[in-house]
Protein backbone atom coordinates (compact mmCIF):
# COMPACT_ATOMS: atom_id res chain seq x y z
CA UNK A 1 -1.98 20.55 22.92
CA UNK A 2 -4.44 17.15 22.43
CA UNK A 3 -8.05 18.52 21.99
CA UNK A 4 -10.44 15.96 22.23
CA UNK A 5 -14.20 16.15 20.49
CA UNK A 6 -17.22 15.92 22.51
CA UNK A 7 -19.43 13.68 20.03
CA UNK A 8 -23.38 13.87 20.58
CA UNK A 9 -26.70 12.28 18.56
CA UNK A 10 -29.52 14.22 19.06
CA UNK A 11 -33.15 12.20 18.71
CA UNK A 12 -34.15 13.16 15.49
CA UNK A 13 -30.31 11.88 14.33
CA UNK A 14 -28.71 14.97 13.86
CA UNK A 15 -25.06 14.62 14.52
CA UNK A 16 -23.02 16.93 16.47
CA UNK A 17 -19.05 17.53 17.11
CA UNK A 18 -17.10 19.82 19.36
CA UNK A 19 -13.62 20.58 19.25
CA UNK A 20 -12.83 22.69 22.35
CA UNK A 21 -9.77 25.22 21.67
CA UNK A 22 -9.89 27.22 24.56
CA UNK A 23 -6.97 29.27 23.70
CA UNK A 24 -8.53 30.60 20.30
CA UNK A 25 -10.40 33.91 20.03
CA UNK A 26 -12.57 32.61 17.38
CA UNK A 27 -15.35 29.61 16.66
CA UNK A 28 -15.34 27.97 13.29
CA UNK A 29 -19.06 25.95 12.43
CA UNK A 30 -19.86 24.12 9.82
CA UNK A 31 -23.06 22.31 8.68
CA UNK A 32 -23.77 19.87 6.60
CA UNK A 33 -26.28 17.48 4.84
CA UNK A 34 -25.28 14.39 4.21
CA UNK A 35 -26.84 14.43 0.45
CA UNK A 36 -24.86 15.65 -2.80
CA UNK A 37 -24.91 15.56 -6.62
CA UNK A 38 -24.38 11.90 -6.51
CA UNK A 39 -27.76 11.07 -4.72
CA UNK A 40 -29.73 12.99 -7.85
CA UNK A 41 -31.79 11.17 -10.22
CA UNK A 42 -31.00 11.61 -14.13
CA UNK A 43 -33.66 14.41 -14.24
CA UNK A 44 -32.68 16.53 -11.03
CA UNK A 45 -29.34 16.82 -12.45
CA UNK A 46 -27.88 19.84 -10.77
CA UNK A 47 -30.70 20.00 -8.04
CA UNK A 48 -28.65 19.51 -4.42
CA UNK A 49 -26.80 22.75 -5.93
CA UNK A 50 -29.53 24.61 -6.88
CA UNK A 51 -30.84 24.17 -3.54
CA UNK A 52 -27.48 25.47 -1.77
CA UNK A 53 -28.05 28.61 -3.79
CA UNK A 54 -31.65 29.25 -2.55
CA UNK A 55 -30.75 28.59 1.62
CA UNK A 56 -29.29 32.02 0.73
CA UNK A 57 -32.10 33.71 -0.66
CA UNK A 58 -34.60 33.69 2.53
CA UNK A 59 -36.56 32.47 5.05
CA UNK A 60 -40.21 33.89 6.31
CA UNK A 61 -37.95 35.83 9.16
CA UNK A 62 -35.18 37.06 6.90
CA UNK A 63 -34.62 38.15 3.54
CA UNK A 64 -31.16 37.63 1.49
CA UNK A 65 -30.07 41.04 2.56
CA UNK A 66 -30.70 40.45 6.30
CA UNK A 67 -29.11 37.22 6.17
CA UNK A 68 -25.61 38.52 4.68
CA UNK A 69 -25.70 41.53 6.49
CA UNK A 70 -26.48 39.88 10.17
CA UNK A 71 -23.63 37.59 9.42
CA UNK A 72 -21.16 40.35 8.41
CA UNK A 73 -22.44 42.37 11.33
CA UNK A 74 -21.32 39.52 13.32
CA UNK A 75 -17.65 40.17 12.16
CA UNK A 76 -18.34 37.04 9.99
CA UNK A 77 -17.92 35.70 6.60
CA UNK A 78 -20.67 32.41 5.05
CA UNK A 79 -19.36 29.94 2.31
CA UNK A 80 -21.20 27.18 1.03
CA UNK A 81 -20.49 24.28 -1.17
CA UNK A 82 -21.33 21.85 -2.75
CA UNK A 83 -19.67 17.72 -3.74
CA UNK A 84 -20.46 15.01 -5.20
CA UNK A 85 -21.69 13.51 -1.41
CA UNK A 86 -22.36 16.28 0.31
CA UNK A 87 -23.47 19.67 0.61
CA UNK A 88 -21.92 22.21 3.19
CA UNK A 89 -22.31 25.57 4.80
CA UNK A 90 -19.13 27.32 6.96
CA UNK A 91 -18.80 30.17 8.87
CA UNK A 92 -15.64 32.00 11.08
CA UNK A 93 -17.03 34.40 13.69
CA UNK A 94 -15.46 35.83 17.28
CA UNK A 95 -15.79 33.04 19.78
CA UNK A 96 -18.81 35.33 21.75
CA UNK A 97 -20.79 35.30 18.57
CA UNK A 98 -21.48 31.84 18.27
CA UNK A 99 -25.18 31.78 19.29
CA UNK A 100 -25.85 34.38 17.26
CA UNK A 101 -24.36 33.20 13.96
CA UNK A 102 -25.94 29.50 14.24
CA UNK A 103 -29.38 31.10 14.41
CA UNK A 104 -29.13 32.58 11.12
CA UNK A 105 -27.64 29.66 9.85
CA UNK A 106 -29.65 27.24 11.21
CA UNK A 107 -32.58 29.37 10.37
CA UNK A 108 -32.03 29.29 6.26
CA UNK A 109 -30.91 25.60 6.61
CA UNK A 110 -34.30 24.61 8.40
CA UNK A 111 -36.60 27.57 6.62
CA UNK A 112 -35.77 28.37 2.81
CA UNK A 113 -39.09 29.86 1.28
CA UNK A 114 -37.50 28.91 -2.22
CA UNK A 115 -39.78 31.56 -3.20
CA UNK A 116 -40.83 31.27 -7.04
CA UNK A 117 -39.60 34.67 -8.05
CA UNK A 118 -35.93 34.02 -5.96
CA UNK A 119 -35.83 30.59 -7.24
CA UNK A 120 -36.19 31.90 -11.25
CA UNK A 121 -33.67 34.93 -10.72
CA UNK A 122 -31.03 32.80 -9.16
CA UNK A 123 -31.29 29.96 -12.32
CA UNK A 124 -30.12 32.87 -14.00
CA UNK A 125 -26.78 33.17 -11.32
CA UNK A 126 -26.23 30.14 -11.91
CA UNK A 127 -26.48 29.90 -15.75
CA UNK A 128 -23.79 32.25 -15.66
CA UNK A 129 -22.11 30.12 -13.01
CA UNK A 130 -22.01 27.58 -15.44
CA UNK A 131 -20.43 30.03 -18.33
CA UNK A 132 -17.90 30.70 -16.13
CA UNK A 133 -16.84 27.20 -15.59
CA UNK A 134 -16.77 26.74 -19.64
CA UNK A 135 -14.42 29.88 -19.68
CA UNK A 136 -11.50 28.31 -16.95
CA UNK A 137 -10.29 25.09 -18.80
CA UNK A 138 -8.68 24.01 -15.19
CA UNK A 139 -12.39 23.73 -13.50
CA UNK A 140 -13.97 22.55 -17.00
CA UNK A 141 -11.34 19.54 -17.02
CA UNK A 142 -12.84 18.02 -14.19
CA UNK A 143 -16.68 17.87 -15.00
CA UNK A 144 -15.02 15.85 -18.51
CA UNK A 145 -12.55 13.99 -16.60
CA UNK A 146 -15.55 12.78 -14.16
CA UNK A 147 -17.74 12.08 -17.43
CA UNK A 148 -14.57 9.83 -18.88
CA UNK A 149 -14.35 7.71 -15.60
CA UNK A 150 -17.81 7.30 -14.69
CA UNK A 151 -20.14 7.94 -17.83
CA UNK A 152 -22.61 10.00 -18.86
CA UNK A 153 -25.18 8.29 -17.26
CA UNK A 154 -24.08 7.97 -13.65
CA UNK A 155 -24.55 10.69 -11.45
CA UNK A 156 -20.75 10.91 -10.32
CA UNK A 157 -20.06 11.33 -14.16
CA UNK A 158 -22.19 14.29 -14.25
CA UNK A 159 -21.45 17.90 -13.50
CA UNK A 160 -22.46 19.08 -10.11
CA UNK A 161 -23.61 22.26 -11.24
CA UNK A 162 -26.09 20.98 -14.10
CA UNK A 163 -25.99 22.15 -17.56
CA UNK A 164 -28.29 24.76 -18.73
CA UNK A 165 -30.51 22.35 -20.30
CA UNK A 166 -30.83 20.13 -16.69
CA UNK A 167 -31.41 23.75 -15.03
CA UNK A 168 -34.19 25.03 -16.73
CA UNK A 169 -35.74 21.84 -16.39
CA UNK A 170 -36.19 21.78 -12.50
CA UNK A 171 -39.56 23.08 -11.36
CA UNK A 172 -39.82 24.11 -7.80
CA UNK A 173 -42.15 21.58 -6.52
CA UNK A 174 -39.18 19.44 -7.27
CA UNK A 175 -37.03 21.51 -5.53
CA UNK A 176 -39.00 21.52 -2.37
CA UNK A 177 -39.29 17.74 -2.58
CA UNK A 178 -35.70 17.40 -2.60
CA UNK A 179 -34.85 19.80 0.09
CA UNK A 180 -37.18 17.93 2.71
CA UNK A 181 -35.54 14.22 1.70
CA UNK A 182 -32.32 16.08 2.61
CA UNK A 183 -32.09 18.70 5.12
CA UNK A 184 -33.28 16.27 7.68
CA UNK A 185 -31.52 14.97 10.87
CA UNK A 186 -30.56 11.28 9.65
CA UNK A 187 -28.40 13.73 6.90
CA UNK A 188 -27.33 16.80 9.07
CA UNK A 189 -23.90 17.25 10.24
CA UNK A 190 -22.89 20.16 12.70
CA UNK A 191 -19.64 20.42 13.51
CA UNK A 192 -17.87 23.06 16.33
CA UNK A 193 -14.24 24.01 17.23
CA UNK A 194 -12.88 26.83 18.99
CA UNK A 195 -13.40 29.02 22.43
CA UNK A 196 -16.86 27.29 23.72
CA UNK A 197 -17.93 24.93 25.96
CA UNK A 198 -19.79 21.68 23.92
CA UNK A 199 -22.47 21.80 26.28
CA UNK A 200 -23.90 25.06 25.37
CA UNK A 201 -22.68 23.76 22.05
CA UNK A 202 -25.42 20.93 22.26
CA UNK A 203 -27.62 23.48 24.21
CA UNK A 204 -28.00 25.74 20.77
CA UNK A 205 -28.01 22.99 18.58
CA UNK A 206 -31.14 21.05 20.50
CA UNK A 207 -32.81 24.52 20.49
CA UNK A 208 -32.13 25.15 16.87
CA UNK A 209 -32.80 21.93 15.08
CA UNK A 210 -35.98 21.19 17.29
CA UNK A 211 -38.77 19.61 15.57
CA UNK A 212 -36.54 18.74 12.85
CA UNK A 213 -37.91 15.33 11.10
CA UNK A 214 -35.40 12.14 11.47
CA UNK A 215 -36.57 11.34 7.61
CA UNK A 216 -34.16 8.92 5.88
CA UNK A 217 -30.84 8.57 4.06
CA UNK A 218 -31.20 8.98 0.13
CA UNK A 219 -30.23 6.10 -1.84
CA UNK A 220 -27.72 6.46 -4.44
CA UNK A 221 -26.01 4.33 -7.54
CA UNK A 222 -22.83 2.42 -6.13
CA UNK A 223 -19.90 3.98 -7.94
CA UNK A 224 -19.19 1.62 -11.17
CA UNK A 225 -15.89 0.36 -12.00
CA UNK A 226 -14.01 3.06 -13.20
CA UNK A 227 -14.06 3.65 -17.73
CA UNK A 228 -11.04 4.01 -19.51
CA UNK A 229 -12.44 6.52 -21.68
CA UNK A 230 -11.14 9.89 -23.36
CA UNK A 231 -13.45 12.95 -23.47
CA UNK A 232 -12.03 16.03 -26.09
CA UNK A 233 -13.45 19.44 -25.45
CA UNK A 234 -12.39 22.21 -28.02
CA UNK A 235 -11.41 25.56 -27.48
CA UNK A 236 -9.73 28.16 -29.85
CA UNK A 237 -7.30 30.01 -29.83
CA UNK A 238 -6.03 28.96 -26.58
CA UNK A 239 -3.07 29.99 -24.84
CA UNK A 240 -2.45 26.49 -23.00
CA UNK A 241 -3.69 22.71 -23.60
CA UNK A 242 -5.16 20.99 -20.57
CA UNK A 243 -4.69 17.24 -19.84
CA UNK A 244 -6.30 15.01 -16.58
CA UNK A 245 -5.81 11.70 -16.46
CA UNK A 246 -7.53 9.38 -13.85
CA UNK A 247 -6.59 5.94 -12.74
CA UNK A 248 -8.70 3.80 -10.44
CA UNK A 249 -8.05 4.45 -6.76
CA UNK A 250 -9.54 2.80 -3.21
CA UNK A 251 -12.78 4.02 -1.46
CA UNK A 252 -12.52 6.37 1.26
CA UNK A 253 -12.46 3.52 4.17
CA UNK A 254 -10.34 1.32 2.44
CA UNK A 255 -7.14 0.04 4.57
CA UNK A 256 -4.58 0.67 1.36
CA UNK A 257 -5.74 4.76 1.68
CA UNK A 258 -2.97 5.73 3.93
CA UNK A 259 -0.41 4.14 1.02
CA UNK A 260 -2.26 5.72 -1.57
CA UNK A 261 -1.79 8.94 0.18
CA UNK A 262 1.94 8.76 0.30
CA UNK A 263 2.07 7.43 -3.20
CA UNK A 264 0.64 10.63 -4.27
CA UNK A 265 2.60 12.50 -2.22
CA UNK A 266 5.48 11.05 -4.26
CA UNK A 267 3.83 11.33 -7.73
CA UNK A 268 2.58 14.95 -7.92
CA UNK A 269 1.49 16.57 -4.63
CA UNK A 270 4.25 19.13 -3.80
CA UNK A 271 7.87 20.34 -5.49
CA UNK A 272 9.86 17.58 -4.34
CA UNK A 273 7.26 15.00 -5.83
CA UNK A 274 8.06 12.97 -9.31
CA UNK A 275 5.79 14.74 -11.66
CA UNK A 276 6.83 18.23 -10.76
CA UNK A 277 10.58 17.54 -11.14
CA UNK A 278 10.91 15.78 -14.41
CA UNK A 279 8.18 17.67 -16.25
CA UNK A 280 8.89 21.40 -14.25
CA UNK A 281 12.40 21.43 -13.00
CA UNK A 282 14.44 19.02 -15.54
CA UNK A 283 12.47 19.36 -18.69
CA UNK A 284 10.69 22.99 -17.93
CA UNK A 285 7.57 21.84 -20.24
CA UNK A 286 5.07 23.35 -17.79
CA UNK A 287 3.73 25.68 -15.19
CA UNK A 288 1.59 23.27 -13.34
CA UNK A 289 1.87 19.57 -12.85
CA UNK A 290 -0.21 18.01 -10.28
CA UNK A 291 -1.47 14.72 -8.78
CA UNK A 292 -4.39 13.77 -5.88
CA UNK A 293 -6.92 11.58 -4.75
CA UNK A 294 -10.72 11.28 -5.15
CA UNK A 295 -12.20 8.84 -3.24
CA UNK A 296 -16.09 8.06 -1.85
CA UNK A 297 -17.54 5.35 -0.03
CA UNK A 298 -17.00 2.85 -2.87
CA UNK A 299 -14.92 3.84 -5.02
CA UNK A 300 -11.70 6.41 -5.87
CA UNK A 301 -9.34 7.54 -8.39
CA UNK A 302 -5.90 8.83 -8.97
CA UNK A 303 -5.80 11.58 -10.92
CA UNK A 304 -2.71 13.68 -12.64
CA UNK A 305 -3.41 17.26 -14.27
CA UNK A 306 -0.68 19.22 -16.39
CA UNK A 307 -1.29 22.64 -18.07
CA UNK A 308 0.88 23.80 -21.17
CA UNK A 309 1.47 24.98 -24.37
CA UNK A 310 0.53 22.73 -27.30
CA UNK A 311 4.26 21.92 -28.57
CA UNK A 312 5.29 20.29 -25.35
CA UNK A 313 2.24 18.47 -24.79
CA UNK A 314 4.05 14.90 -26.73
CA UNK A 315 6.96 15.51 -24.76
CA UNK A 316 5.43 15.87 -21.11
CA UNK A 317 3.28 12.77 -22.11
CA UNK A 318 6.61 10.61 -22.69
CA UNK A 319 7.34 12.12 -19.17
CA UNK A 320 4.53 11.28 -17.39
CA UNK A 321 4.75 7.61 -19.26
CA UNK A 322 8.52 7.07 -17.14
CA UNK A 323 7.71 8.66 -14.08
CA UNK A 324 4.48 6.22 -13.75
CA UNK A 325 6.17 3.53 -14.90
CA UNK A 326 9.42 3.71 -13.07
CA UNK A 327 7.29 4.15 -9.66
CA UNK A 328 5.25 0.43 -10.81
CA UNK A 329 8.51 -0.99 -11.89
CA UNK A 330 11.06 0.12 -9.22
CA UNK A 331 8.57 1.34 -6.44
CA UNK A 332 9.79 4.04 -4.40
CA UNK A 333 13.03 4.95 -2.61
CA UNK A 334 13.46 4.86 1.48
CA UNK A 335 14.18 8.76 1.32
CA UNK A 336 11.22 9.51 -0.81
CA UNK A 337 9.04 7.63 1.45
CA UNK A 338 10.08 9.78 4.41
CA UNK A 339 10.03 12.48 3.32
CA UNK A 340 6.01 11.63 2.24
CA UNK A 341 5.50 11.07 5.58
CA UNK A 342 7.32 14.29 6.82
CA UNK A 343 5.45 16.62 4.24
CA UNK A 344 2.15 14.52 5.02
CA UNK A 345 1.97 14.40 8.69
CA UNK A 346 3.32 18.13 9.42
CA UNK A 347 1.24 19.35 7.12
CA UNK A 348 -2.03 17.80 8.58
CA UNK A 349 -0.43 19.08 12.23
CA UNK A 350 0.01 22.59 10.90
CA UNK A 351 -3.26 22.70 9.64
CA UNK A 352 -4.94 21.66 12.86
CA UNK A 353 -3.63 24.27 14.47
CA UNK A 354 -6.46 26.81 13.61
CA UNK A 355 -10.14 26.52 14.25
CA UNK A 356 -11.49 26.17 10.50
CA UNK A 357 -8.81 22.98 9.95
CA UNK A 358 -10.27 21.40 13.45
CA UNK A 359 -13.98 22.09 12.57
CA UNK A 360 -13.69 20.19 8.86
CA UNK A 361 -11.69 17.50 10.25
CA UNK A 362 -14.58 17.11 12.69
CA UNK A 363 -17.36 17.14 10.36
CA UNK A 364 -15.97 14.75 7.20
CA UNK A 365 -15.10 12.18 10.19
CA UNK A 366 -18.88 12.18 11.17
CA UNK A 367 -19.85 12.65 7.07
CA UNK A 368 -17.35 10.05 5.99
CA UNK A 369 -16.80 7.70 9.09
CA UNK A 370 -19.82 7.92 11.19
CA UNK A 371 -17.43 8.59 13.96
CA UNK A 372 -14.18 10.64 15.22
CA UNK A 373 -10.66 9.73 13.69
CA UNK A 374 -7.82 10.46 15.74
CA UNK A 375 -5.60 12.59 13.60
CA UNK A 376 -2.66 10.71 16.12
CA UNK A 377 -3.90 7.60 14.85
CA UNK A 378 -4.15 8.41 11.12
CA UNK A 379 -0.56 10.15 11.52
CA UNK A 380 0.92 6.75 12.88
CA UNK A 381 -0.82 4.75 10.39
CA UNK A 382 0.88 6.53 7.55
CA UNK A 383 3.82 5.89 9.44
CA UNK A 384 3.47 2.35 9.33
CA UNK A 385 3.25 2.35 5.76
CA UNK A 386 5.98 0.42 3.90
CA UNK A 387 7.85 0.51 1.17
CA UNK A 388 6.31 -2.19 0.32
CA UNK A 389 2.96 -1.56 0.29
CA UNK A 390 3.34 1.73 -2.16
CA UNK A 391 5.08 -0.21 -4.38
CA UNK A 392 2.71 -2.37 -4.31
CA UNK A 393 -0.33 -0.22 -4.81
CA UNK A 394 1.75 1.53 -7.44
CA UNK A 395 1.69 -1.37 -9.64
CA UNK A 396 -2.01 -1.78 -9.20
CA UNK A 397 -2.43 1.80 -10.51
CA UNK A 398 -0.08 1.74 -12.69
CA UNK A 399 1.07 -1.15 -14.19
CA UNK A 400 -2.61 -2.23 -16.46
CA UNK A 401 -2.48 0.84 -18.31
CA UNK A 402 -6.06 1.59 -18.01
CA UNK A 403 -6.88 4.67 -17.46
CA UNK A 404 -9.19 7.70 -18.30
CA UNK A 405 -8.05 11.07 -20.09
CA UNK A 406 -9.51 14.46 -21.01
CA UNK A 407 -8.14 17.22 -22.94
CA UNK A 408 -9.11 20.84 -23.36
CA UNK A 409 -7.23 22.54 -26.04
CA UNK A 410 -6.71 22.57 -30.10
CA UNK A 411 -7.67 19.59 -31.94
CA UNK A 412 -3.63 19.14 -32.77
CA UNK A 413 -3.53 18.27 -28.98
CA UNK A 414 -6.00 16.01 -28.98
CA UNK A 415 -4.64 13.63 -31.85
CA UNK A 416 -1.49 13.73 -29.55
CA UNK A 417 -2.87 12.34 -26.92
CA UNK A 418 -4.85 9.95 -28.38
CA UNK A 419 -1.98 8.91 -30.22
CA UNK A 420 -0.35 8.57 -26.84
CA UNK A 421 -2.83 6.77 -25.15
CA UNK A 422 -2.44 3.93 -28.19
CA UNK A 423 1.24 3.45 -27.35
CA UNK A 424 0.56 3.01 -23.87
CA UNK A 425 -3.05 1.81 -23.34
């Protein structure tokens, strides 16, 4: 079953999509600003996720407790996030509850107090957020990875979260002046699928976000070319070493995205792939071995990530050096390629099959694209794809050895890879 979006601009420029899935018992909703860690200056370093935290601490109408228990009362469940572009807020609720759950939402989004006493107790949440991510090496690996590729002093090389330092640095007259450049309508997303009709979609969403100023897009830093740096983090004792290594990709609109996709398919995406049969099945030097893609509006990376004990670490390096090379050397083979396409397309079919999957595509298409992608359209263009054209984006990756790397783990593991990177760089 084809279900087609009902697309809508309100006045003020908020930006609304409906999915219709008639059939489904439930309505997923997101909503979005268009503004992430990317669009902060040097000194509001961690702000656009501060400011997610406090839409949860209250508005004049509703404290944090009414909020979370209105939406659980609702048979409901809130998550938000947020990126490097963008900052997000989801809900699942019963299909009948829909004007009911977009008021509270749409209430905290609109009417934060970002009262002084909230905003101080939840700095402390998030100090211990940030604790947390020191303590698990795999979520750690990508705030140094990020800081390898893009430097210290861009914003995408910097942490989303903030550092302590950043944190207790942000006042909250700051705070509010960053919320109002953001949660406006040229930078709100809402995005709808499941049992409703997009007119009283549109209805609620008019009603909701009236009076909302237009205001403006926030600038940002174009993405630089990407560093070919190494970053080294320490940590004793540990149980495993952890390497990323990034290679410069295509931005998200570029034509090549749909081979780069299927190239990392091939590399380090799933159990068939490359990576996880020479260094997991043949060699058995790890646990996890993984590839995928960043990308943003102007720029985007390949990245690879392997976990494992210290010992192997020179050995899984001399792997990952011939399964990168043989793909810029010999390209891929027809049955790889198919099977790419097989694992990428039904994947992105199963997915869409549920109301959550439907909503997101929704939203990034109107984030990302300004507009809706048919996911028909995107499955025949990675059809189209060639052997050809991997191969030839693989040697482009691939083949000028420059690259970025991170490590966490004992110092031992560093001078490995840096020894490594000597060879090869």
């Amino acid at each position: 079953m084809k279900h087609e979006p009902v697309l809508q601009r309100l006045d003020n420029g908020v930006r609304v999509a409906v999915v219709p899935m008639p059939h489904m018992e439930s309505v997923s909703l997101g909503l979005w600003t268009d503004v992430g860690s990317r669009h902060e200056t040097d000194k509001e370093h961690g702000m656009a996720h501060f400011i997610e935290h406090m839409l949860f601490k209250g508005t004049p109408t509703r404290t944090a407790a009414q909020i979370s228990r209105e939406i659980e009362g609702l048979g409901s469940s809130i998550d938000g996030f947020t990126v490097e572009d963008h900052t997000g807020y989801q809900a699942k609720a019963p299909a009948g509850k829909f004007e009911e759950i977009f008021a509270v939402m749409a209430d905290f989004y609109r009417n934060p107090t970002i009262d002084p006493t909230d905003l101080e107790q939840e700095r402390l949440v998030i100090h211990e957020e940030i604790a947390m991510v020191r303590d698990q090496p795999p979520q750690l690996i990508e705030d140094i990875i990020s800081e390898a590729t893009w430097g210290p002093d861009h914003a995408l090389g910097r942490s989303i979260t903030g550092t302590n330092e950043s944190l207790d640095q942000l006042k909250r007259g700051d705070v509010l002046d960053f919320y109002k450049r953001a949660y406006c309508g040229a930078n709100t997303v809402v995005s709808v699928a499941g049992n409703i009709e997009p007119d009283r979609v549109f209805e609620i969403v008019s009603r909701e976000f009236e009076g909302l100023e237009r205001g403006d897009e926030i600038p940002y830093q174009s993405a630089p070319e990407p560093l070919s740096e190494h970053r080294y983090e320490e940590v004793f004792e540990p149980e495993q070493t952890h390497v990323s290594l990034a290679f410069a990709g295509v931005k998200r609109n570029d034509p090549r995205r749909y081979a780069h996709k299927l190239l990392d398919a091939i590399l380090g995406e799933n159990m068939s792939s490359r990576l996880f049969q020479e260094l997991r099945e043949e060699r058995a030097l790890c646990y996890e071995v993984q590839s995928d893609l960043v990308s943003f509006s102007d720029g985007g990376l390949l990245q690879i990530y392997v976990a494992l004990t210290t010992e192997n670490l020179n050995e899984a390096l001399d792997g990952i050096t011939k399964v990168v090379s043989d793909l810029a050397r010999d390209g891929v083979t027809e049955r790889e390629l198919e099977t790419a396409k097989s694992f990428l397309i039904g994947q992105n079919q199963i997915s869409m099959e549920n109301t959550a999957s439907r909503m997101m595509w929704a939203g990034e298409c109107l984030l990302f694209f300004d507009d809706w992608l048919d996911p028909e359209e995107v499955h025949r263009r990675i059809d189209a794809v060639t052997l050809e054209d991997v191969h030839l984006e693989a040697m482009r990756v691939f083949s000028g050895k420059q690259f970025a790397s991170a490590l966490i783990g004992p110092l031992e593991a560093d001078g490995v890879l840096e020894d490594w990177r000597a060879t090869v760089g």
